[in-house]
Protein backbone atom coordinates (compact mmCIF):
# COMPACT_ATOMS: atom_id res chain seq x y z
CA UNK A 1 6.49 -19.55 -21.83
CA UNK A 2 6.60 -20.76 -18.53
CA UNK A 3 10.23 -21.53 -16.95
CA UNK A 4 11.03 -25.58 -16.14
CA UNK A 5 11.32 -26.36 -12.27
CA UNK A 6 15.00 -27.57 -10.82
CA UNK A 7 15.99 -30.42 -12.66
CA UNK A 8 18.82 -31.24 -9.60
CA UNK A 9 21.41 -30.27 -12.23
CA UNK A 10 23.77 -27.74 -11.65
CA UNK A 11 23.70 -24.85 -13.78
CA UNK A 12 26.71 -23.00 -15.20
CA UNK A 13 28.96 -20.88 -12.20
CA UNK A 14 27.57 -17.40 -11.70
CA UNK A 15 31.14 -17.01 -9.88
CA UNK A 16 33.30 -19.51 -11.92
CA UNK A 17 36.70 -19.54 -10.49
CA UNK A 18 40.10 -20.11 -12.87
CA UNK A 19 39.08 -23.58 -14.42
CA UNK A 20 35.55 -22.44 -14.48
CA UNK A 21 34.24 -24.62 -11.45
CA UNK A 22 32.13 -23.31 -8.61
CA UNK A 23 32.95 -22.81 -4.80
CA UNK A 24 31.34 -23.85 -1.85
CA UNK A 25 29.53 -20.97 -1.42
CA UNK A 26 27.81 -21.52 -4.73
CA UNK A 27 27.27 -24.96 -4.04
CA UNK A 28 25.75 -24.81 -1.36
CA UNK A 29 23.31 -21.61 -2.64
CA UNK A 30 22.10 -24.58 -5.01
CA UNK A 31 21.35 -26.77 -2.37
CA UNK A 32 19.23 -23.98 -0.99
CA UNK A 33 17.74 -23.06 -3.95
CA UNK A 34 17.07 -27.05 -4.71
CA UNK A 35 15.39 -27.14 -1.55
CA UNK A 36 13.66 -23.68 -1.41
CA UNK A 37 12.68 -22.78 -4.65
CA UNK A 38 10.06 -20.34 -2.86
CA UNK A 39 12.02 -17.94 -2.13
CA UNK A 40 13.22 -17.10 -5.79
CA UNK A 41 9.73 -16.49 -6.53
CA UNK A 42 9.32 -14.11 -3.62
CA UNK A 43 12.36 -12.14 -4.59
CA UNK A 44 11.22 -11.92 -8.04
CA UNK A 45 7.93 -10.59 -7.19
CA UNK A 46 9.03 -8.58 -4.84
CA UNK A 47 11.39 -6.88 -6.93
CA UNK A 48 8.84 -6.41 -9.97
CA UNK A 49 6.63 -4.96 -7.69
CA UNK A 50 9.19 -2.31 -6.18
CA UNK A 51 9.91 -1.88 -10.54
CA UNK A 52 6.26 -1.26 -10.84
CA UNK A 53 5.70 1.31 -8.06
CA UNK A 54 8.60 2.86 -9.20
CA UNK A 55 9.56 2.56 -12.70
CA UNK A 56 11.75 0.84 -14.87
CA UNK A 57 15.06 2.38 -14.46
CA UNK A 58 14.54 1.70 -10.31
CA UNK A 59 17.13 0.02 -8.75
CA UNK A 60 16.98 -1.85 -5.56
CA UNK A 61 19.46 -3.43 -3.10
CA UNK A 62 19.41 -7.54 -2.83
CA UNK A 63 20.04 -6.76 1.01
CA UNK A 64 16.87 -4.68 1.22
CA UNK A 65 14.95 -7.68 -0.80
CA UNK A 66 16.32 -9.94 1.81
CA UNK A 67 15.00 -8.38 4.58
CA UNK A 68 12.13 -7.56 2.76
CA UNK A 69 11.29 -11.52 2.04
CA UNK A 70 12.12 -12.17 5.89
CA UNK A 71 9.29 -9.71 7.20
CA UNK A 72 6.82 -11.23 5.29
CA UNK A 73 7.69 -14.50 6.24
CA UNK A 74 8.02 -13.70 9.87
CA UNK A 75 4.09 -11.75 9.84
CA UNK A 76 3.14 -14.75 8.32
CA UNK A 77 2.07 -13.66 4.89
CA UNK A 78 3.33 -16.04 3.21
CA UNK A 79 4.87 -19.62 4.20
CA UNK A 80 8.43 -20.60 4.46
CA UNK A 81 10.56 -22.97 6.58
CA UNK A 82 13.72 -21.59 5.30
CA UNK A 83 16.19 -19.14 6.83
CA UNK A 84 17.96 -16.78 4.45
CA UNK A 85 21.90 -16.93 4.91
CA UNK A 86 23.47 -13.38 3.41
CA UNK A 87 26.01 -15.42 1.66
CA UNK A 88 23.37 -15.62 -0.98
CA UNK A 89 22.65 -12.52 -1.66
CA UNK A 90 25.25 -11.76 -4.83
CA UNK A 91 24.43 -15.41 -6.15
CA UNK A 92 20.02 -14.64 -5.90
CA UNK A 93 21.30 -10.85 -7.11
CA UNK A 94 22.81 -12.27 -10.61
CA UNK A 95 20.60 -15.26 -11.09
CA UNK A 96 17.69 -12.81 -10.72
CA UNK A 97 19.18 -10.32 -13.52
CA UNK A 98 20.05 -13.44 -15.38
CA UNK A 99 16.43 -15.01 -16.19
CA UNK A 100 14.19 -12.22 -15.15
CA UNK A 101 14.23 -10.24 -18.64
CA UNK A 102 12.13 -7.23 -16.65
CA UNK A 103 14.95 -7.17 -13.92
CA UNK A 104 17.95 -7.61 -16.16
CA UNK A 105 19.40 -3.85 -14.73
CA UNK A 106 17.77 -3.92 -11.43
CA UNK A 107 20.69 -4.18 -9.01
CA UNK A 108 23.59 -2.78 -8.94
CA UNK A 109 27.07 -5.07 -8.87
């Protein structure tokens, strides 16, 4: 089954504060994610391809996939515009165990 693209509507929280709204730090994550929707897809398959190499109980750090999608991006391997804030990193880290079934475990938080 093949996932829709961003509709422009906001999701559910991943951090929902007291009344269940998000923060700015969230918000704006979306915004990025709205306007880079790239770089999920290199985090995923980066991640299933550190799972692959080595094995399903592997874990990984989002910090390391981070860095990892900046190299690649920087040699030129692939194409992006974008710059990749660290505030993200929890948000991608969540959102990535959320709706990747094979990565549901894969980082620690």
């Amino acid at each position: 089954m093949k996932k829709q693209g961003w509709t422009g509507q906001l999701p559910m929280a991943l951090f929902p504060d007291v009344n269940g709204n998000m923060g700015k730090l969230e918000l704006a994550l979306w915004q990025f994610h709205k306007s880079n929707p790239r770089v999920y897809s290199y985090l995923v398959h980066f991640a299933k391809q550190w799972r692959q190499r080595r094995g399903d109980g592997a874990h990984l750090g989002m910090k390391a996939l981070f860095e990892r999608v900046r190299w690649e991006v920087s040699l030129g391997e692939t194409s992006g515009d974008f710059k990749l804030n660290n505030n993200n990193t929890a948000f991608y880290s969540r959102l990535i165990m959320r709706d990747e079934p094979l990565l549901k475990d894969i980082f620690k938080v």
